[in-house]
N, C-alpha and C. Protein backbone atom coordinates (compact mmCIF):
# COMPACT_ATOMS: atom_id res chain seq x y z
N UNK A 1 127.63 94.23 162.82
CA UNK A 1 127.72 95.69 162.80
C UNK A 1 126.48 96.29 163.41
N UNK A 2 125.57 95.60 164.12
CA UNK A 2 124.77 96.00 164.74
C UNK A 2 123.39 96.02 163.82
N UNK A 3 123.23 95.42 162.79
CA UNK A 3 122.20 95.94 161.68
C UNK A 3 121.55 94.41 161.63
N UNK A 4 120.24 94.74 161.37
CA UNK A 4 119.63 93.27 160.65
C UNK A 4 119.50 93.71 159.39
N UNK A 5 119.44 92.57 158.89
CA UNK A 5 118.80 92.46 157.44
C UNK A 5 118.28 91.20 156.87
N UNK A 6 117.10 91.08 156.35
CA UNK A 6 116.31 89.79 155.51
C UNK A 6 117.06 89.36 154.29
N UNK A 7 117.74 88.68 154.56
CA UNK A 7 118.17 87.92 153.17
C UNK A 7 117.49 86.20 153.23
N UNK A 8 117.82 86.02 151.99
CA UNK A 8 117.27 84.40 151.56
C UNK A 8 118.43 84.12 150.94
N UNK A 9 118.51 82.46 150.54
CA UNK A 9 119.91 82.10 150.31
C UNK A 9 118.82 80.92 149.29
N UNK A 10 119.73 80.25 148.67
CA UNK A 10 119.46 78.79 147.60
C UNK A 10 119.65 77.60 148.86
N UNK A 11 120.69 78.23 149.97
CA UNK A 11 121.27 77.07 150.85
C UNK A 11 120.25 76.92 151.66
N UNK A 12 118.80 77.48 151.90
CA UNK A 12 118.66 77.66 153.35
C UNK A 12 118.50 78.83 154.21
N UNK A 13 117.87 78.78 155.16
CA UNK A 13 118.03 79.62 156.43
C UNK A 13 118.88 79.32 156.89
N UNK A 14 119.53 78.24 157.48
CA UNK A 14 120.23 78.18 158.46
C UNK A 14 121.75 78.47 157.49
N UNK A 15 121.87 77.92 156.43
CA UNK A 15 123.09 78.65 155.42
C UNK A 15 123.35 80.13 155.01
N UNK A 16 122.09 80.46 155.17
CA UNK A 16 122.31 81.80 155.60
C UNK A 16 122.69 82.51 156.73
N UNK A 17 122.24 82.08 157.69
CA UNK A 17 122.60 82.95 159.48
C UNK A 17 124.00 82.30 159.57
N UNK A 18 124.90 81.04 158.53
CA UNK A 18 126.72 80.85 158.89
C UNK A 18 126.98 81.48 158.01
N UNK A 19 126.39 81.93 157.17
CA UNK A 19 127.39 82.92 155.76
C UNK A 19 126.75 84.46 156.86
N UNK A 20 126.23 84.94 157.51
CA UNK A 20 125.78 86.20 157.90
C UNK A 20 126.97 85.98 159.32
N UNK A 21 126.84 85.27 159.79
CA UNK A 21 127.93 85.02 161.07
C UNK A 21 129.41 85.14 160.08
N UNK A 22 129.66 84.27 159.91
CA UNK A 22 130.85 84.19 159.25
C UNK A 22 131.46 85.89 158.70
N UNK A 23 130.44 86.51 158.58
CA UNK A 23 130.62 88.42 157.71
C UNK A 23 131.08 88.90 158.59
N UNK A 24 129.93 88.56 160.19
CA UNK A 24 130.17 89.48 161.30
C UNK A 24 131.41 89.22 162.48
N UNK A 25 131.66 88.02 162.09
CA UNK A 25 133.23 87.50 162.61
C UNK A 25 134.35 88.22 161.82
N UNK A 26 134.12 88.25 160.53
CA UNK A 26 135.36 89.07 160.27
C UNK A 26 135.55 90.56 160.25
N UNK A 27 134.10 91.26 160.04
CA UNK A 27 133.84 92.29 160.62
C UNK A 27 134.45 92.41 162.81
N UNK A 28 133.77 91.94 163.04
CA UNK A 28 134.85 91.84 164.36
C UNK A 28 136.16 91.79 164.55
N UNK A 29 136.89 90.96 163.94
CA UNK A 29 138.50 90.89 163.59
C UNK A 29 139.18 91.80 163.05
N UNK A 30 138.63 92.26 162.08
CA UNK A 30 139.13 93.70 161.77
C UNK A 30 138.75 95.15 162.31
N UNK A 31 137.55 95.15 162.84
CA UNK A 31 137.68 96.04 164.07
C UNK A 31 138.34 95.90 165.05
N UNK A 32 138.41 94.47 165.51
CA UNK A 32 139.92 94.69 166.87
C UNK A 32 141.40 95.09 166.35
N UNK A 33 141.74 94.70 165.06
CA UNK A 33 142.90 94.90 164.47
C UNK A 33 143.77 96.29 163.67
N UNK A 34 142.47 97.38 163.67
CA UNK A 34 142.27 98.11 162.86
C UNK A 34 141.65 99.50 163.58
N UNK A 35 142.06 100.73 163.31
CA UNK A 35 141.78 102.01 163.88
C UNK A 35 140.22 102.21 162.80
N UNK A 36 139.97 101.78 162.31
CA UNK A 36 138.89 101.75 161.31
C UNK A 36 137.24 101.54 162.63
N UNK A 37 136.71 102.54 162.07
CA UNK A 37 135.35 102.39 162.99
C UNK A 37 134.26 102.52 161.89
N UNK A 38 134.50 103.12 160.85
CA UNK A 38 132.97 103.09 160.17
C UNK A 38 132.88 102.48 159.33
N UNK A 39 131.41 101.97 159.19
CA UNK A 39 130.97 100.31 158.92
C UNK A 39 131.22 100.24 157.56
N UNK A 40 130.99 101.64 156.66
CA UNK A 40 131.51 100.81 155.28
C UNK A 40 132.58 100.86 154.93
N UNK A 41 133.74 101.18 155.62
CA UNK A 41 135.06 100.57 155.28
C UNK A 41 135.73 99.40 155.94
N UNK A 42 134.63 99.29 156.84
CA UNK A 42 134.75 98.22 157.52
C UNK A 42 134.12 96.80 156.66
N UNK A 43 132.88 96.98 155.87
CA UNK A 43 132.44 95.91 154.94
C UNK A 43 133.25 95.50 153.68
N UNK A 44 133.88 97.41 153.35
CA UNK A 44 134.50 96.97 152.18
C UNK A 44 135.67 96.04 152.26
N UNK A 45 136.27 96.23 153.70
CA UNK A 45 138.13 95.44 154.20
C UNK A 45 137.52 93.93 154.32
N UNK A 46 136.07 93.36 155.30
CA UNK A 46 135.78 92.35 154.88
C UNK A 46 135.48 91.50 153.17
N UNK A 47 134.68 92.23 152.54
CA UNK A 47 134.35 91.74 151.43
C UNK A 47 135.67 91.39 150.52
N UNK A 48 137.18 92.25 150.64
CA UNK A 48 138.24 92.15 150.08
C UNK A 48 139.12 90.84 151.15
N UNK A 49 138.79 91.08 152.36
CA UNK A 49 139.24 89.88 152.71
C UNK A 49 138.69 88.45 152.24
N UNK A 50 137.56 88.27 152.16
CA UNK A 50 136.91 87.04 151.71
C UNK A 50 136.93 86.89 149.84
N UNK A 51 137.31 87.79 149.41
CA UNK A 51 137.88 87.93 148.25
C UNK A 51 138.76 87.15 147.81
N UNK A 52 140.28 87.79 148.83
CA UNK A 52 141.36 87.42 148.72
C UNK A 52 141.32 85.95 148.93
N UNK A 53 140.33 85.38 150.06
CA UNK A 53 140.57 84.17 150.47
C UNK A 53 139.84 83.25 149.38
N UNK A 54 138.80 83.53 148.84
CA UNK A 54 138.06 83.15 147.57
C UNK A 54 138.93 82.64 146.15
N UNK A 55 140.45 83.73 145.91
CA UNK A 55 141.06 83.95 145.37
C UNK A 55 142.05 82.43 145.25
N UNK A 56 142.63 82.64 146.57
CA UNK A 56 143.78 82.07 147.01
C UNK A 56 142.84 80.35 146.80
N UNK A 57 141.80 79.95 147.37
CA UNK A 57 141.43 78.72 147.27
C UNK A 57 140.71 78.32 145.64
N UNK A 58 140.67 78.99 145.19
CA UNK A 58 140.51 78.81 143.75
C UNK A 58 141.75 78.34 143.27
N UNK A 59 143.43 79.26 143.32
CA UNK A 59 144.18 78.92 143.02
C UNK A 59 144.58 77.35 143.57
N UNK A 60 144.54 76.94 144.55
CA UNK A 60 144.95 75.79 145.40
C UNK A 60 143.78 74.49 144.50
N UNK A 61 142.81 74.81 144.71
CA UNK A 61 141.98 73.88 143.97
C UNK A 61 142.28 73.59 142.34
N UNK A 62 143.03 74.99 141.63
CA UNK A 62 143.37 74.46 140.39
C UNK A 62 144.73 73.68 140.16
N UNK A 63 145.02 73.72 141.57
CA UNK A 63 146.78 73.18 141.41
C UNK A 63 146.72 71.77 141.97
N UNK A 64 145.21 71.40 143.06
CA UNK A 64 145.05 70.01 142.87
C UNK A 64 144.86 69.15 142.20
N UNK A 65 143.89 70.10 141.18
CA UNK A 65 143.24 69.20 140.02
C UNK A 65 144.29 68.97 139.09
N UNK A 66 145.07 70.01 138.79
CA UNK A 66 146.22 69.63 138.20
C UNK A 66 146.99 68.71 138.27
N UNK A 67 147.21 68.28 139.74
CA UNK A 67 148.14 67.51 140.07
C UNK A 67 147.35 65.96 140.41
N UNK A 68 146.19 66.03 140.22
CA UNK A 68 145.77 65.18 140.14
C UNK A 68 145.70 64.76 138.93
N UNK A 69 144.92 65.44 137.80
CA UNK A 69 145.44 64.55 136.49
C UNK A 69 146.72 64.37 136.14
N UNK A 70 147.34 64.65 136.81
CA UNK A 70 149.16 64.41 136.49
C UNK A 70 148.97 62.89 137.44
N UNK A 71 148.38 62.39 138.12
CA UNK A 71 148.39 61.06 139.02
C UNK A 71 147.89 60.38 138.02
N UNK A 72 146.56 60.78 137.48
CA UNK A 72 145.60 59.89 136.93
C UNK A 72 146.42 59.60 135.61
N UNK A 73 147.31 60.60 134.54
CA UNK A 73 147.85 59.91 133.31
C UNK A 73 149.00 58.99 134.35
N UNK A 74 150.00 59.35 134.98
CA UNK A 74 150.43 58.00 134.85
C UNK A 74 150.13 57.21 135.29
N UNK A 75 149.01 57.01 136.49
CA UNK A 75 148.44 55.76 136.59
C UNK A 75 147.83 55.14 135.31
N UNK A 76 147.49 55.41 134.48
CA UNK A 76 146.90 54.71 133.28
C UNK A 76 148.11 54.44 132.53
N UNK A 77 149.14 55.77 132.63
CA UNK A 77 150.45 54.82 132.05
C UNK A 77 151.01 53.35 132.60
N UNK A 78 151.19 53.14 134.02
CA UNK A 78 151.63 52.14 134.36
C UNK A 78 150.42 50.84 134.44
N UNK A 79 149.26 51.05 134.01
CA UNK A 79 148.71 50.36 134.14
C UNK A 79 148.42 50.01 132.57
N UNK A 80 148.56 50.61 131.78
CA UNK A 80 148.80 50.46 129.83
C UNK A 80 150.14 49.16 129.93
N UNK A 81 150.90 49.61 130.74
CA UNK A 81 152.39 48.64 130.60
C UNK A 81 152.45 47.33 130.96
């Protein structure tokens, strides 16, 4: 969006400038997609996009684990037998 800003991360510098890229990529995408020009409704449509996607892989990750201890009892079942 044309702005710097100093942030620090736990990851790193360089985990920081792909989580700061990664903002300004979707900030880009939704300015090409979108009659939207000013930047804070433009941060807020990103931050709800990475939300949503935050959302959605939480769900997927609880439906692996799920389905993974559904592997792991009956493998211990057929291996009890």
């Amino acid at each position: 969006m044309g702005q710097q800003l100093i942030v620090t991360s736990d990851g790193g510098d360089e985990w920081a400038r792909t989580l700061a890229a990664a903002v300004d990529e979707k900030i880009k995408a939704i300015r090409a997609s979108s009659q939207t020009v000013d930047s804070t409704n433009l941060a807020i449509l990103a931050a709800l996009n990475f939300a949503e996607e935050l959302e959605r892989l939480r769900r997927e990750h609880a439906e692996l684990l799920n389905h993974l201890h559904s592997l792991n009892r009956r493998l211990s079942e057929v291996i009890d037998d």
